[in-house]
Protein backbone atom coordinates (compact mmCIF):
# COMPACT_ATOMS: atom_id res chain seq x y z
CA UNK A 1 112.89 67.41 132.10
CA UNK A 2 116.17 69.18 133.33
CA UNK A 3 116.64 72.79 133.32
CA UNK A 4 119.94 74.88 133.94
CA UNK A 5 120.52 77.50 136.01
CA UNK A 6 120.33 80.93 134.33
CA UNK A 7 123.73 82.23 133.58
CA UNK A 8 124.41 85.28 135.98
CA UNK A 9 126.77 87.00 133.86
CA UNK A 10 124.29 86.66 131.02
CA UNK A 11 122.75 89.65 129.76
CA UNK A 12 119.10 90.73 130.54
CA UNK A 13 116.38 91.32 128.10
CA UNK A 14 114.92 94.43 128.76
CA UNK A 15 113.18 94.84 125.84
CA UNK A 16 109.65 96.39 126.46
CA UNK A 17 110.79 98.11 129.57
CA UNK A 18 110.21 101.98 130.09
CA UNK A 19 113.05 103.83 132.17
CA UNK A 20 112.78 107.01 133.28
CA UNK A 21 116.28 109.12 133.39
CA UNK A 22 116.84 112.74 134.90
CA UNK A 23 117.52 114.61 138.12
CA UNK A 24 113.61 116.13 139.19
CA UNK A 25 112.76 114.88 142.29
CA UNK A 26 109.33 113.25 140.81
CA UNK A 27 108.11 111.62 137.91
CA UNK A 28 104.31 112.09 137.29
CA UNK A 29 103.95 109.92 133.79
CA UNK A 30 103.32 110.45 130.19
CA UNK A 31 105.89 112.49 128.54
CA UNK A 32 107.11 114.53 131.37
CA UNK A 33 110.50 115.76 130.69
CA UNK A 34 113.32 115.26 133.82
CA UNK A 35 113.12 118.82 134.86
CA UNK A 36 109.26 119.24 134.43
CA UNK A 37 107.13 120.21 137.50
CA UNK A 38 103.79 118.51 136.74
CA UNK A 39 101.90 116.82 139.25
CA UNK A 40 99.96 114.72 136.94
CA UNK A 41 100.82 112.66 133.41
CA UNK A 42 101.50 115.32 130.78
CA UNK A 43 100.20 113.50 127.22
CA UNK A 44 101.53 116.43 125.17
CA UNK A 45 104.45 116.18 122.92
CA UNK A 46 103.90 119.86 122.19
CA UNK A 47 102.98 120.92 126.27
CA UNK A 48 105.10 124.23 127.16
CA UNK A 49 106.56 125.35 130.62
CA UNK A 50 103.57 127.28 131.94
CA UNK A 51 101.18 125.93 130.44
CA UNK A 52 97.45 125.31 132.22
CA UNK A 53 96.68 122.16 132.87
CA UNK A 54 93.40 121.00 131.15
CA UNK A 55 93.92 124.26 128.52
CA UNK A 56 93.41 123.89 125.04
CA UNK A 57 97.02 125.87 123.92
CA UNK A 58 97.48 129.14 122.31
CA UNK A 59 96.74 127.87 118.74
CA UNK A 60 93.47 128.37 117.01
CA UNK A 61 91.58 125.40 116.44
CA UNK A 62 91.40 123.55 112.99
CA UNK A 63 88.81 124.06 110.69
CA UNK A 64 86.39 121.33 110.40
CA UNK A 65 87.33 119.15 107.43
CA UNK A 66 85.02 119.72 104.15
CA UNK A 67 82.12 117.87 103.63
CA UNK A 68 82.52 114.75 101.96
CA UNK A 69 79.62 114.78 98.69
CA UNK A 70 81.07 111.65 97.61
CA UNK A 71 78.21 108.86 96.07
CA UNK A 72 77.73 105.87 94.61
CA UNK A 73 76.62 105.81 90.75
CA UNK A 74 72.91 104.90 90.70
CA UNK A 75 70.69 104.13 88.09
CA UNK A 76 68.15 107.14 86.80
CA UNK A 77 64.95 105.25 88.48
CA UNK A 78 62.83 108.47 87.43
CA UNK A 79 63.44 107.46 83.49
CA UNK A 80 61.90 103.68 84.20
CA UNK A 81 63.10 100.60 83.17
CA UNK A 82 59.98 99.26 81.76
CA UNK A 83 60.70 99.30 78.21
CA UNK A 84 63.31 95.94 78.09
CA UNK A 85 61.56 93.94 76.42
CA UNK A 86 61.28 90.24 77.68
CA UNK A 87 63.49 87.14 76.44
CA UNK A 88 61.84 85.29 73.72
CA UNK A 89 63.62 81.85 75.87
CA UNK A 90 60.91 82.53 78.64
CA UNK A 91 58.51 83.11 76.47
CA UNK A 92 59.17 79.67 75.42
CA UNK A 93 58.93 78.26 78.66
CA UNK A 94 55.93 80.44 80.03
CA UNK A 95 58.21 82.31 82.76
CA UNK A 96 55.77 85.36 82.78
CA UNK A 97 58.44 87.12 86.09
CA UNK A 98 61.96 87.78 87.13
CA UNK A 99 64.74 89.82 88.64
CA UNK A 100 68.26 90.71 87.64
CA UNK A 101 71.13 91.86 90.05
CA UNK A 102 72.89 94.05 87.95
CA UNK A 103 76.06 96.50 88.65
CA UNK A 104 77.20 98.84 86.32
CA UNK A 105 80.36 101.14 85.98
CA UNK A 106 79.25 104.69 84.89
CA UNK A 107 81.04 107.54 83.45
CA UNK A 108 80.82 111.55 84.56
CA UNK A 109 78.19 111.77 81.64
CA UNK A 110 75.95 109.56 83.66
CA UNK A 111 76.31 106.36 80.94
CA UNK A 112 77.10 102.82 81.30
CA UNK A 113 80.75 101.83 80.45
CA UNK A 114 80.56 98.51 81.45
CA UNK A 115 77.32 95.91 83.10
CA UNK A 116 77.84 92.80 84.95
CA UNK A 117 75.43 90.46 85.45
CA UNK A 118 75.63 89.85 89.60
CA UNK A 119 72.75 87.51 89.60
CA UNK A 120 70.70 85.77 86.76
CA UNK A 121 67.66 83.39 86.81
CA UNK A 122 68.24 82.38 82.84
CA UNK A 123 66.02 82.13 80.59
CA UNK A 124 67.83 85.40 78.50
CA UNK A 125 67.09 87.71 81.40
CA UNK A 126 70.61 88.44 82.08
CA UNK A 127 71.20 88.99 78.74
CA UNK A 128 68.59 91.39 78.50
CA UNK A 129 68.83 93.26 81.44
CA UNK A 130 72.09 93.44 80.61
CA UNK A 131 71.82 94.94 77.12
CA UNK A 132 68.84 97.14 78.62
CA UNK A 133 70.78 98.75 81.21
CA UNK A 134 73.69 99.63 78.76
CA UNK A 135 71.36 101.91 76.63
CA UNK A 136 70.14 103.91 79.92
CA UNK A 137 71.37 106.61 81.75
CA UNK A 138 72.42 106.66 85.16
CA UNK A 139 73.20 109.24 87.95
CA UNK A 140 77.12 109.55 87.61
CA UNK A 141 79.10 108.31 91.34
CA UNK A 142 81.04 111.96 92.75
CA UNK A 143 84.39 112.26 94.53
CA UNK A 144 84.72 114.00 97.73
CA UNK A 145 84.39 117.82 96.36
CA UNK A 146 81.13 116.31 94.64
CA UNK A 147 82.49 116.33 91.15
CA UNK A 148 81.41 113.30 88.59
CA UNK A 149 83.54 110.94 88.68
CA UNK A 150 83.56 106.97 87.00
CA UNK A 151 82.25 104.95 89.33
CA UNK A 152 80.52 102.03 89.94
CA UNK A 153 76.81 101.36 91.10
CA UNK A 154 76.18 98.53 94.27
CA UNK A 155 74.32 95.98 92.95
CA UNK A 156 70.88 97.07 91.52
CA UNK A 157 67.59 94.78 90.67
CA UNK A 158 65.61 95.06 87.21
CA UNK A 159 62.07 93.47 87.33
CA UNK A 160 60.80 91.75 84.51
CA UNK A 161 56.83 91.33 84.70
CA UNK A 162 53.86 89.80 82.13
């Protein structure tokens, strides 16, 4: 493989390069402007001549942010979910157990605007569960000031028992 010479009249990439420009005698890092007198790196866009080194500035510190309240939707597990019924297709086949995945999108009134189905064993249990859950309330999701807000549950299980 053959290589040329580099061209010495080419220019040179100096992309990436940091160049420090000014007449102080010293340059101690950071953001230091060309007639600053630090002896160490100065982070601070906003440092002022005379400042302390290590203070914490004149202004008064920021509040803490507010709280954030925000939740998920949940179902209402204090009203039970015993009264669903049971598919008359596993009755068929003597399936006398099961469980649903279920996620539901809930309004600020705490009901069910929509159900999906996130996993079903068959047998009409998806169906049912699915129905079941659309008839019951839930426990609305809230936005960051903890007002109701529509908003969707995490997946959720419904038992189905003999």
């Amino acid at each position: 493989m053959l290589t040329a010479e580099p061209d010495p009249n080419e220019p040179v990439d100096l992309t990436d390069q940091g160049f420090v420009t000014g007449n102080s005698d010293r340059y101690a890092g950071g953001v230091t402007a060309p007639s600053g007198t630090s002896t160490t790196a100065v982070r601070s866009p906003y440092a002022t001549p005379g400042g302390v080194p290590g203070g914490t500035g004149t202004r008064p510190p920021a509040p803490p942010p507010p709280r954030d309240l925000s939740r998920d939707a949940m179902p209402d597990v204090q009203r039970g979910w015993d009264d669903c019924g049971f598919p008359p297709e596993a009755d068929i086949e003597g399936i006398n157990q099961a469980v649903v995945m279920l996620s539901a999108t809930v309004t600020p009134d705490g009901r069910a605007k929509s159900v999906s189905v996130v996993k079903d064993p068959g047998y009409g249990f998806g169906r049912l569960a699915r129905d079941c859950a659309m008839r019951k309330r839930f426990i609305p999701g809230l936005d960051r000031n903890g007002n109701p807000i529509t908003k969707t549950t995490p997946p959720f299980s419904i038992r189905f028992r003999r």
